[in-house]
N, C-alpha and C. Protein backbone atom coordinates (compact mmCIF):
# COMPACT_ATOMS: atom_id res chain seq x y z
N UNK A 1 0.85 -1.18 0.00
CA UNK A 1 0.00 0.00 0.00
C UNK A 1 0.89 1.24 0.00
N UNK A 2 0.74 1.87 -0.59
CA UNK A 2 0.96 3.42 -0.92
C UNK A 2 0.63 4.41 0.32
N UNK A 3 2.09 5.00 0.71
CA UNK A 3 1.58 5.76 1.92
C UNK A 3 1.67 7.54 1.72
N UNK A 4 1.13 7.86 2.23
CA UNK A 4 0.90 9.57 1.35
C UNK A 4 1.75 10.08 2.99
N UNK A 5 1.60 11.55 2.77
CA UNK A 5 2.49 12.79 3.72
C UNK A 5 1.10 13.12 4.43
N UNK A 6 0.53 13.49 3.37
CA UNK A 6 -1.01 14.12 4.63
C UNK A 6 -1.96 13.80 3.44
N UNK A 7 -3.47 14.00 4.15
CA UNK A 7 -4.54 13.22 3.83
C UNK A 7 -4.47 13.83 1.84
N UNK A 8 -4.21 15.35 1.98
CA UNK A 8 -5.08 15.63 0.66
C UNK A 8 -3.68 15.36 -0.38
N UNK A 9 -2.75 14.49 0.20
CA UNK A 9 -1.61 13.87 -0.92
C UNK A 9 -2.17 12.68 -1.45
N UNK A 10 -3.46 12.04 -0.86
CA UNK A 10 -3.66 10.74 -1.43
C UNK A 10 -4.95 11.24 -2.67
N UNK A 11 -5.18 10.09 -3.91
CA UNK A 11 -5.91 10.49 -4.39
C UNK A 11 -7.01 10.28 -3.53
N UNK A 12 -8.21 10.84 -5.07
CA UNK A 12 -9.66 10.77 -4.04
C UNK A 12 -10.12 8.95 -4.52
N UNK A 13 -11.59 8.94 -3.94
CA UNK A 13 -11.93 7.33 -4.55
C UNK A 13 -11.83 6.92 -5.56
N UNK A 14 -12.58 8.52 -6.76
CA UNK A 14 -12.79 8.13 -8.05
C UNK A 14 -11.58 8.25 -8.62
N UNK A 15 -10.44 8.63 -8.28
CA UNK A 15 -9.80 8.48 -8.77
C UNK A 15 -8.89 7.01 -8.71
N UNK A 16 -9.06 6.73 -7.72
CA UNK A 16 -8.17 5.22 -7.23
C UNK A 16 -8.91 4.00 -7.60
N UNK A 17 -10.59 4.20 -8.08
CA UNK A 17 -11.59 3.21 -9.10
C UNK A 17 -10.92 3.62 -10.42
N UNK A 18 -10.91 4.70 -10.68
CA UNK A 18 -10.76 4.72 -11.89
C UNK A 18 -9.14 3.88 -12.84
N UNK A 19 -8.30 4.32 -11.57
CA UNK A 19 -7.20 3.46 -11.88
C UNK A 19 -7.33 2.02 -11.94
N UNK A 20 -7.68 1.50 -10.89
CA UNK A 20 -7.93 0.25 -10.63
C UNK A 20 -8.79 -0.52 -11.84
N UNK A 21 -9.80 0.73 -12.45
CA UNK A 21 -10.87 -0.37 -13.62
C UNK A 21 -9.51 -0.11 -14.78
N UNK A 22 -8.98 0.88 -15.00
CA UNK A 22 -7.82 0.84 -15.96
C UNK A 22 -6.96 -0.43 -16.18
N UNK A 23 -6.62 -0.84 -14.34
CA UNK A 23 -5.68 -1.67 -14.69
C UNK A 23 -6.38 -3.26 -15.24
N UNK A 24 -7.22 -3.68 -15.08
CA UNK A 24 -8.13 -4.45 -15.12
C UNK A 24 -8.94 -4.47 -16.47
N UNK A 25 -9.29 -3.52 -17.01
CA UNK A 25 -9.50 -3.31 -18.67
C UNK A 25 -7.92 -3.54 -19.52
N UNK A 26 -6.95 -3.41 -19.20
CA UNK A 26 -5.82 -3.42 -19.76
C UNK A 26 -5.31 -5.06 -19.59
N UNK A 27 -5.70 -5.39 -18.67
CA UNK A 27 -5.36 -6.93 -18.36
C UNK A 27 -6.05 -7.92 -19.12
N UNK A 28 -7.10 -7.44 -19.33
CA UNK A 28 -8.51 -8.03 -20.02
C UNK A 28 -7.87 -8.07 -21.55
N UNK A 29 -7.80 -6.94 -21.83
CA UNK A 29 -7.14 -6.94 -23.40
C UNK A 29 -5.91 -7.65 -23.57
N UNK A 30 -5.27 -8.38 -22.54
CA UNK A 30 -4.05 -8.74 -23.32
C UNK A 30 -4.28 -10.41 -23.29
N UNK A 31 -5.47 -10.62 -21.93
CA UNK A 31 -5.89 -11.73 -21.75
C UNK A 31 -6.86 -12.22 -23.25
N UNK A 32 -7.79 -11.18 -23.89
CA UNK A 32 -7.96 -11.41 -25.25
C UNK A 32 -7.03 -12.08 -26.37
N UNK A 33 -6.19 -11.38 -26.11
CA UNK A 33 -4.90 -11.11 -27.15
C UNK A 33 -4.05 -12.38 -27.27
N UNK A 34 -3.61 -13.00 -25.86
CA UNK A 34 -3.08 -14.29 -25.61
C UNK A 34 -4.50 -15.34 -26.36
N UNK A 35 -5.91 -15.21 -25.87
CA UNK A 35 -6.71 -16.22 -26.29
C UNK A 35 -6.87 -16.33 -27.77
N UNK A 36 -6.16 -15.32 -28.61
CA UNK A 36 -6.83 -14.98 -30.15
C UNK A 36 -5.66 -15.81 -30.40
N UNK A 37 -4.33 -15.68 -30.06
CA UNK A 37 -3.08 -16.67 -30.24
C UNK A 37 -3.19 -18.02 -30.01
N UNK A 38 -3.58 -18.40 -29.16
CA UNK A 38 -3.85 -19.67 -28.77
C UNK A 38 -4.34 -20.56 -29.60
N UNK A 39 -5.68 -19.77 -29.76
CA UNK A 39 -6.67 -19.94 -30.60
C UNK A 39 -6.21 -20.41 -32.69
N UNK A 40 -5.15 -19.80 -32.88
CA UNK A 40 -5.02 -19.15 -33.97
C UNK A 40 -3.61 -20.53 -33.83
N UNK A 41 -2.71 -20.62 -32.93
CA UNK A 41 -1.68 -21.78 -32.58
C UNK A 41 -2.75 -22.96 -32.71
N UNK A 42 -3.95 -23.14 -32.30
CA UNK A 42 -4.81 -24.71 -32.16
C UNK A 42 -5.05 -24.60 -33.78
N UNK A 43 -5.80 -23.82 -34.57
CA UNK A 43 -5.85 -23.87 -36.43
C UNK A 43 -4.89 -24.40 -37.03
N UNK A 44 -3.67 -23.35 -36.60
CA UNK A 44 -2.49 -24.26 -37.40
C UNK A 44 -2.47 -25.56 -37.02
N UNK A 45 -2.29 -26.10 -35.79
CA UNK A 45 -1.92 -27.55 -35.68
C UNK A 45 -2.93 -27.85 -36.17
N UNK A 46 -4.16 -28.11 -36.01
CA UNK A 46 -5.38 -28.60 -36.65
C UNK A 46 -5.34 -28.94 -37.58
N UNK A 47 -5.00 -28.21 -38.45
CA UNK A 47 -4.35 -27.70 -40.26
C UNK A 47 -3.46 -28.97 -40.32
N UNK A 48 -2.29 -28.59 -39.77
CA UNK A 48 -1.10 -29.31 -40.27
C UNK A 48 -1.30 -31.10 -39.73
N UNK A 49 -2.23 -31.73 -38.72
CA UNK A 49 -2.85 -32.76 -38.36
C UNK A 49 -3.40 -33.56 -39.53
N UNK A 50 -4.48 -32.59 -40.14
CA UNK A 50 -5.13 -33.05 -41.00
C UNK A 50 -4.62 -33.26 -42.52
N UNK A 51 -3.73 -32.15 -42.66
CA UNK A 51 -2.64 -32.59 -43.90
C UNK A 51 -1.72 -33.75 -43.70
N UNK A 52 -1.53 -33.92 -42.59
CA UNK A 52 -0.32 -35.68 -42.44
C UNK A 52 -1.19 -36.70 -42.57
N UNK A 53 -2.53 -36.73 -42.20
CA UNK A 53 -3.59 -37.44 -42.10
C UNK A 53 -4.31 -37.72 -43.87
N UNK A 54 -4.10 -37.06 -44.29
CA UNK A 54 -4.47 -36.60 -45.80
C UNK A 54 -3.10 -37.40 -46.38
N UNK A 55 -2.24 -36.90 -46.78
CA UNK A 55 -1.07 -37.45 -47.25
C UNK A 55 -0.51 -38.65 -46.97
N UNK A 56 -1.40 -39.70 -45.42
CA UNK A 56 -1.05 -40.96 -45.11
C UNK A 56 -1.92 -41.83 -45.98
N UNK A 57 -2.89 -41.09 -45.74
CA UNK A 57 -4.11 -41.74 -46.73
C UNK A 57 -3.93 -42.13 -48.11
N UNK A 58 -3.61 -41.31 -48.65
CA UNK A 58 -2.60 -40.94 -49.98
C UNK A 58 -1.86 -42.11 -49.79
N UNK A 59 -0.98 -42.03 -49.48
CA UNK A 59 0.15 -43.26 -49.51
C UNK A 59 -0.26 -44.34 -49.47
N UNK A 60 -1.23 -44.43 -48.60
CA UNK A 60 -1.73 -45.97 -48.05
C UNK A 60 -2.34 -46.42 -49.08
């Protein structure tokens, strides 16, 4: 915790919500960002599964 000098050094509420939903909207977006990767890493393998699967077939 953050310690201030005197009372009117600390912010006010809305300001310490407002940070707090900041940090938490910003977390959110990267938590998106990792799931769109993931997401986008499972296609390719998917992809490349079904082409070895395709090409065994082929052979066989």
């Amino acid at each position: 915790m953050v310690r201030f000098r005197t009372k009117s050094d600390a912010p006010d509420l809305h300001s310490q919500l407002e940070s707090m939903l900041d940090q938490v909207w910003r977390s959110e977006a990267d938590w998106r960002l990792w799931d769109r990767l993931d997401a986008a890493d499972m296609i390719e393998t998917l992809r490349q599964q079904r082409l070895k699967n395709r090409d065994a077939k082929k052979a066989a």
